[in-house]
PDB file of N, CA and C in Angstrom:
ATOM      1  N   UNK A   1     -21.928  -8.583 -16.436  1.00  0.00           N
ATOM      2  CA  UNK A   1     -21.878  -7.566 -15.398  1.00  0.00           C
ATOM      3  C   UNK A   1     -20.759  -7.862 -14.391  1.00  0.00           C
ATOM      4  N   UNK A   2     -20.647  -8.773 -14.197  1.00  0.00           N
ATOM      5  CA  UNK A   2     -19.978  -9.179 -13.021  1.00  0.00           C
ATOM      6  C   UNK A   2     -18.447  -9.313 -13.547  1.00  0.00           C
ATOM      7  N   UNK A   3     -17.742  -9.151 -14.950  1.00  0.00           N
ATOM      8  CA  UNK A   3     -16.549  -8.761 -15.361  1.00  0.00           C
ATOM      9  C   UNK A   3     -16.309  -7.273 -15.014  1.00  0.00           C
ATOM     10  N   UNK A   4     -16.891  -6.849 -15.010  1.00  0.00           N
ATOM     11  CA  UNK A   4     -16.975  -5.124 -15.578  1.00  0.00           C
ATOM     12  C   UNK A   4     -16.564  -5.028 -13.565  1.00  0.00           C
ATOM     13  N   UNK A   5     -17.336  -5.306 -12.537  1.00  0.00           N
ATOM     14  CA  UNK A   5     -17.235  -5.255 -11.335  1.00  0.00           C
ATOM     15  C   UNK A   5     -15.848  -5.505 -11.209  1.00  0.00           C
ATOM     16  N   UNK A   6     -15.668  -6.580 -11.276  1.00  0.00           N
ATOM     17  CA  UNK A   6     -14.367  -7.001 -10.853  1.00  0.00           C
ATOM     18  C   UNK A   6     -12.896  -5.951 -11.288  1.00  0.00           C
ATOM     19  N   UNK A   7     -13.382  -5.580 -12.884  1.00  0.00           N
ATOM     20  CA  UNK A   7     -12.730  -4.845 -13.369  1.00  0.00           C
ATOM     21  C   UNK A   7     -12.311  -3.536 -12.733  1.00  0.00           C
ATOM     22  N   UNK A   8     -13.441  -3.441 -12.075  1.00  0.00           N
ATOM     23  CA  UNK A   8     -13.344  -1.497 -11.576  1.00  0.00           C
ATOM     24  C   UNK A   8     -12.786  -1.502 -10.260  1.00  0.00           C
ATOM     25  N   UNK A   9     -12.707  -2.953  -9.510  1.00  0.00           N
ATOM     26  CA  UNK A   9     -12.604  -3.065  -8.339  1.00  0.00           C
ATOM     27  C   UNK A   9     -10.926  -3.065  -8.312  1.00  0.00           C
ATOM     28  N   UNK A  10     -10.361  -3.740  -8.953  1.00  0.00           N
ATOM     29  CA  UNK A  10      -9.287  -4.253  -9.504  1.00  0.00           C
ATOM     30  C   UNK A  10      -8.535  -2.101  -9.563  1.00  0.00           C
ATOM     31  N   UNK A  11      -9.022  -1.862 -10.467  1.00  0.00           N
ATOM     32  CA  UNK A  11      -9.020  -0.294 -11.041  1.00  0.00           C
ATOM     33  C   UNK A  11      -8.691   0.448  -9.421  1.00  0.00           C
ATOM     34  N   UNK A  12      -9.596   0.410  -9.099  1.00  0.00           N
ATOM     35  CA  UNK A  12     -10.396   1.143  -7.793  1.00  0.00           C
ATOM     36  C   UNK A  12      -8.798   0.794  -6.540  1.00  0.00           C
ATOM     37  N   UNK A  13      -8.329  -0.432  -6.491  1.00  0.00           N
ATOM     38  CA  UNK A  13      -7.365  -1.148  -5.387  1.00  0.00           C
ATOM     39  C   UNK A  13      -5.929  -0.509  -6.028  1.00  0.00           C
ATOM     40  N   UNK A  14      -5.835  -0.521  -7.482  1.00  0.00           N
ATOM     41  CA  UNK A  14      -4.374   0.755  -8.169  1.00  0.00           C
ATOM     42  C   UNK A  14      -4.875   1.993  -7.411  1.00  0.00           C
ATOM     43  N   UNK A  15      -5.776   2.303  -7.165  1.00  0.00           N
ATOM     44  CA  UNK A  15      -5.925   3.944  -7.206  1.00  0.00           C
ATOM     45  C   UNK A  15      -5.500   4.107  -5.986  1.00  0.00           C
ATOM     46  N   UNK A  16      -6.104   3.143  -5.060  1.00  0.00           N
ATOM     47  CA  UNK A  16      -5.840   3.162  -3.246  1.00  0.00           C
ATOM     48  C   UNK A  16      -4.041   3.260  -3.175  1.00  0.00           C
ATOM     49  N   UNK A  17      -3.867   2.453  -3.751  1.00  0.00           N
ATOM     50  CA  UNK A  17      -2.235   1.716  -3.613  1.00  0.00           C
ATOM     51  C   UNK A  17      -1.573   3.393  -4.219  1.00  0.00           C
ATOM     52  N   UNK A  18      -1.751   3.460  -5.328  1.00  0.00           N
ATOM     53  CA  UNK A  18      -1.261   4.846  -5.426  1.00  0.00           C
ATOM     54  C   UNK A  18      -1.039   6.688  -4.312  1.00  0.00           C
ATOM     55  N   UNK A  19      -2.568   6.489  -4.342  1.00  0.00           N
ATOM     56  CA  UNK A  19      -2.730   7.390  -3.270  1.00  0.00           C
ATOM     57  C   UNK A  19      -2.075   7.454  -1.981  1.00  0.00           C
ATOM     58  N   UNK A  20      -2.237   6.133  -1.140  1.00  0.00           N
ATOM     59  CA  UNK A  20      -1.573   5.731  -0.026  1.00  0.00           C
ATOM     60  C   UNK A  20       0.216   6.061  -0.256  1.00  0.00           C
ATOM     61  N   UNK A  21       0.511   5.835  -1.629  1.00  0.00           N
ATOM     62  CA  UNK A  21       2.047   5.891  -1.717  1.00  0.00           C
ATOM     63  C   UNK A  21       2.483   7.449  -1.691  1.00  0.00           C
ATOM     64  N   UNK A  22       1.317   8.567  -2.162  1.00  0.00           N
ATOM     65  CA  UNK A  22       1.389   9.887  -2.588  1.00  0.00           C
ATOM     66  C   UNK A  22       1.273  10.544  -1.388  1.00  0.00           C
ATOM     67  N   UNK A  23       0.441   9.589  -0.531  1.00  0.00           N
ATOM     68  CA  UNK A  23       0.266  10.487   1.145  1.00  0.00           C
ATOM     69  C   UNK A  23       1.351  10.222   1.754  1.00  0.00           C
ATOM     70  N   UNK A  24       2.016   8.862   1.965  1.00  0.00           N
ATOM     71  CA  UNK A  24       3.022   8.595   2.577  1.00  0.00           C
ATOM     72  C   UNK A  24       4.149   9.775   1.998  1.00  0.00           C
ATOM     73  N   UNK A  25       4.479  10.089   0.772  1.00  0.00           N
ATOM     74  CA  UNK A  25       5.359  10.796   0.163  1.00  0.00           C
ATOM     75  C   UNK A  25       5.180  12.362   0.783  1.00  0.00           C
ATOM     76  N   UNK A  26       3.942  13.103   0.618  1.00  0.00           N
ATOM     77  CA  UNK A  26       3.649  14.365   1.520  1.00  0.00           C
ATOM     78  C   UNK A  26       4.019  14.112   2.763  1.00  0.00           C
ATOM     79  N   UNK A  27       3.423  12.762   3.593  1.00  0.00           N
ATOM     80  CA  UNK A  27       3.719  13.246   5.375  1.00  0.00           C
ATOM     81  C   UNK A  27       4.326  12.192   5.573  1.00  0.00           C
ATOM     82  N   UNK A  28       6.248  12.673   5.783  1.00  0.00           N
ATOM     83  CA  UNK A  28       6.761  11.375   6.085  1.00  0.00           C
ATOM     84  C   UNK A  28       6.971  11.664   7.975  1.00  0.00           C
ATOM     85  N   UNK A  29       6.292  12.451   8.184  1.00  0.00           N
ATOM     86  CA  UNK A  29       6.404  12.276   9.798  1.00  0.00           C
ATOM     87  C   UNK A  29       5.391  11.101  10.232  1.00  0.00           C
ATOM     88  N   UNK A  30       4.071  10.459   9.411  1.00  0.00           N
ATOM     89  CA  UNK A  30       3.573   9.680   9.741  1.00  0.00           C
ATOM     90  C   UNK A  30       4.023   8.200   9.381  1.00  0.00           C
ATOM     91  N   UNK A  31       5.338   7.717   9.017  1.00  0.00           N
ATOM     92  CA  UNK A  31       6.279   6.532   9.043  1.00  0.00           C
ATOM     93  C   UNK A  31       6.472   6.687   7.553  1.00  0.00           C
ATOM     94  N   UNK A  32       7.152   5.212   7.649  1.00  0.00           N
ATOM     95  CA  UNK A  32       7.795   5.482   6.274  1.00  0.00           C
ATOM     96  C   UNK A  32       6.478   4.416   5.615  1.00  0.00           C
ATOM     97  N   UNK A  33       6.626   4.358   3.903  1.00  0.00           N
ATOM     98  CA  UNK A  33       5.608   3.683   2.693  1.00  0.00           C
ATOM     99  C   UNK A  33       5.981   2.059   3.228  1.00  0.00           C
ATOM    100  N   UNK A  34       4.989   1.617   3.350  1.00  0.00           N
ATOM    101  CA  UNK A  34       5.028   0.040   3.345  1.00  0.00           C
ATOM    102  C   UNK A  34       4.054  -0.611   2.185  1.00  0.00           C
ATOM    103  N   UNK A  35       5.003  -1.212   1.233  1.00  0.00           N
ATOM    104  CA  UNK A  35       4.261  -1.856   0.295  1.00  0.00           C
ATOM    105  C   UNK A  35       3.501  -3.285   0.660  1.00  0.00           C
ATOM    106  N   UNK A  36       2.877  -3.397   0.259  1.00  0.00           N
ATOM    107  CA  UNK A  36       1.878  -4.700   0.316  1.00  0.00           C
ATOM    108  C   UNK A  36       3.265  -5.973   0.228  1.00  0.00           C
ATOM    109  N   UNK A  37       2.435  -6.812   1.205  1.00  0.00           N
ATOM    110  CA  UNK A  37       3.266  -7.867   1.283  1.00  0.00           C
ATOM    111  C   UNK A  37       5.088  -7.517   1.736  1.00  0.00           C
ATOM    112  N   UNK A  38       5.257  -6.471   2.174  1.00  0.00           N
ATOM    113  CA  UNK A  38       6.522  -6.393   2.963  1.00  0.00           C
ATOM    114  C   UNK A  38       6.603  -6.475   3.939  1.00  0.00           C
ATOM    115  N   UNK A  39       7.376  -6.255   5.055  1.00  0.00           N
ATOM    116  CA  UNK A  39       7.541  -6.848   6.859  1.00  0.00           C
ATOM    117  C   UNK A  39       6.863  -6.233   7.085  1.00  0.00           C
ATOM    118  N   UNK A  40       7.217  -6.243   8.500  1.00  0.00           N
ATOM    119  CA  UNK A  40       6.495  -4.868   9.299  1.00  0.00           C
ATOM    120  C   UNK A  40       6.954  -3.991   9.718  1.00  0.00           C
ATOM    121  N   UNK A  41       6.695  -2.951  10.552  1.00  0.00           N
ATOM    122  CA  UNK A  41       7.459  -1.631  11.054  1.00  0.00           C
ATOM    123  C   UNK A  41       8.197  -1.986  12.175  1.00  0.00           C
ATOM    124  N   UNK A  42       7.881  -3.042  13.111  1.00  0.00           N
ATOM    125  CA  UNK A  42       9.065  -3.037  13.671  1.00  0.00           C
ATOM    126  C   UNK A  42      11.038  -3.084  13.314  1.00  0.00           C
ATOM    127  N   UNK A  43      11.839  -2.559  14.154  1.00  0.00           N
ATOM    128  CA  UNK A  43      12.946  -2.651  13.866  1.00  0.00           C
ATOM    129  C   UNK A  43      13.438  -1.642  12.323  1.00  0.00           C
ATOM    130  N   UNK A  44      12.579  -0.651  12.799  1.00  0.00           N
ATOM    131  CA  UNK A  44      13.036   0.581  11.613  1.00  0.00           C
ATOM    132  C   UNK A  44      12.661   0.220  10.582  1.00  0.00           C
ATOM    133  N   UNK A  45      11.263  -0.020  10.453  1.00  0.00           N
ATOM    134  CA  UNK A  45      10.764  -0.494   9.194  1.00  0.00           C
ATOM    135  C   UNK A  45      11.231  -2.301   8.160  1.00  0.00           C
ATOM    136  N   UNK A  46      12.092  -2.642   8.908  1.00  0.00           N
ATOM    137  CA  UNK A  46      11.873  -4.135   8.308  1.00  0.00           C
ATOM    138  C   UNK A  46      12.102  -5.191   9.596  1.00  0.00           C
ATOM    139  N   UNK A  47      11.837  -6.438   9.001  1.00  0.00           N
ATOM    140  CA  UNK A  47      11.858  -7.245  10.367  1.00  0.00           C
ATOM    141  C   UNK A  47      12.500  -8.769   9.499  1.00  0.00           C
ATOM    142  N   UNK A  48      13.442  -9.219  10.342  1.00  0.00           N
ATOM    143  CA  UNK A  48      13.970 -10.991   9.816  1.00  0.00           C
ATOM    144  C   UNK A  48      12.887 -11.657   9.836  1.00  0.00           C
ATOM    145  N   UNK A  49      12.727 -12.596   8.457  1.00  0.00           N
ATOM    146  CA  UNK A  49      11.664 -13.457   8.312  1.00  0.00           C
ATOM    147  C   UNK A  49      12.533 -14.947   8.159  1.00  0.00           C
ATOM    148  N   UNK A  50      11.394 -15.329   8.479  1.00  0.00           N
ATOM    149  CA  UNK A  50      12.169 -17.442   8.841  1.00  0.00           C
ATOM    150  C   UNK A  50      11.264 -17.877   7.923  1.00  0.00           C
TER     151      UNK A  50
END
């Protein structure tokens, strides 16, 4: 049981990631797409990392 969970959850976190990329794409007055694990929005969407 507890494969099958993980599995759908896994499933379930593509679907978010997708969607989020499809809304960002309709309303770009609400900023621009930030992928997982990229900077942050300051400085026009990217920021210098050390």
């Amino acid at each position: 049981m507890a494969p099958l969970v993980i599995f759908l959850v896994l499933i379930l976190w593509v679907w978010v990631q997708r969607y989020y990329a499809g809304f960002a794409r309709r309303h770009p007055q609400r900023g621009p797409y930030r992928r997982e694990g990229g900077g942050c929005s300051c400085g026009a969407g990217h920021c210098d990392r050390s």
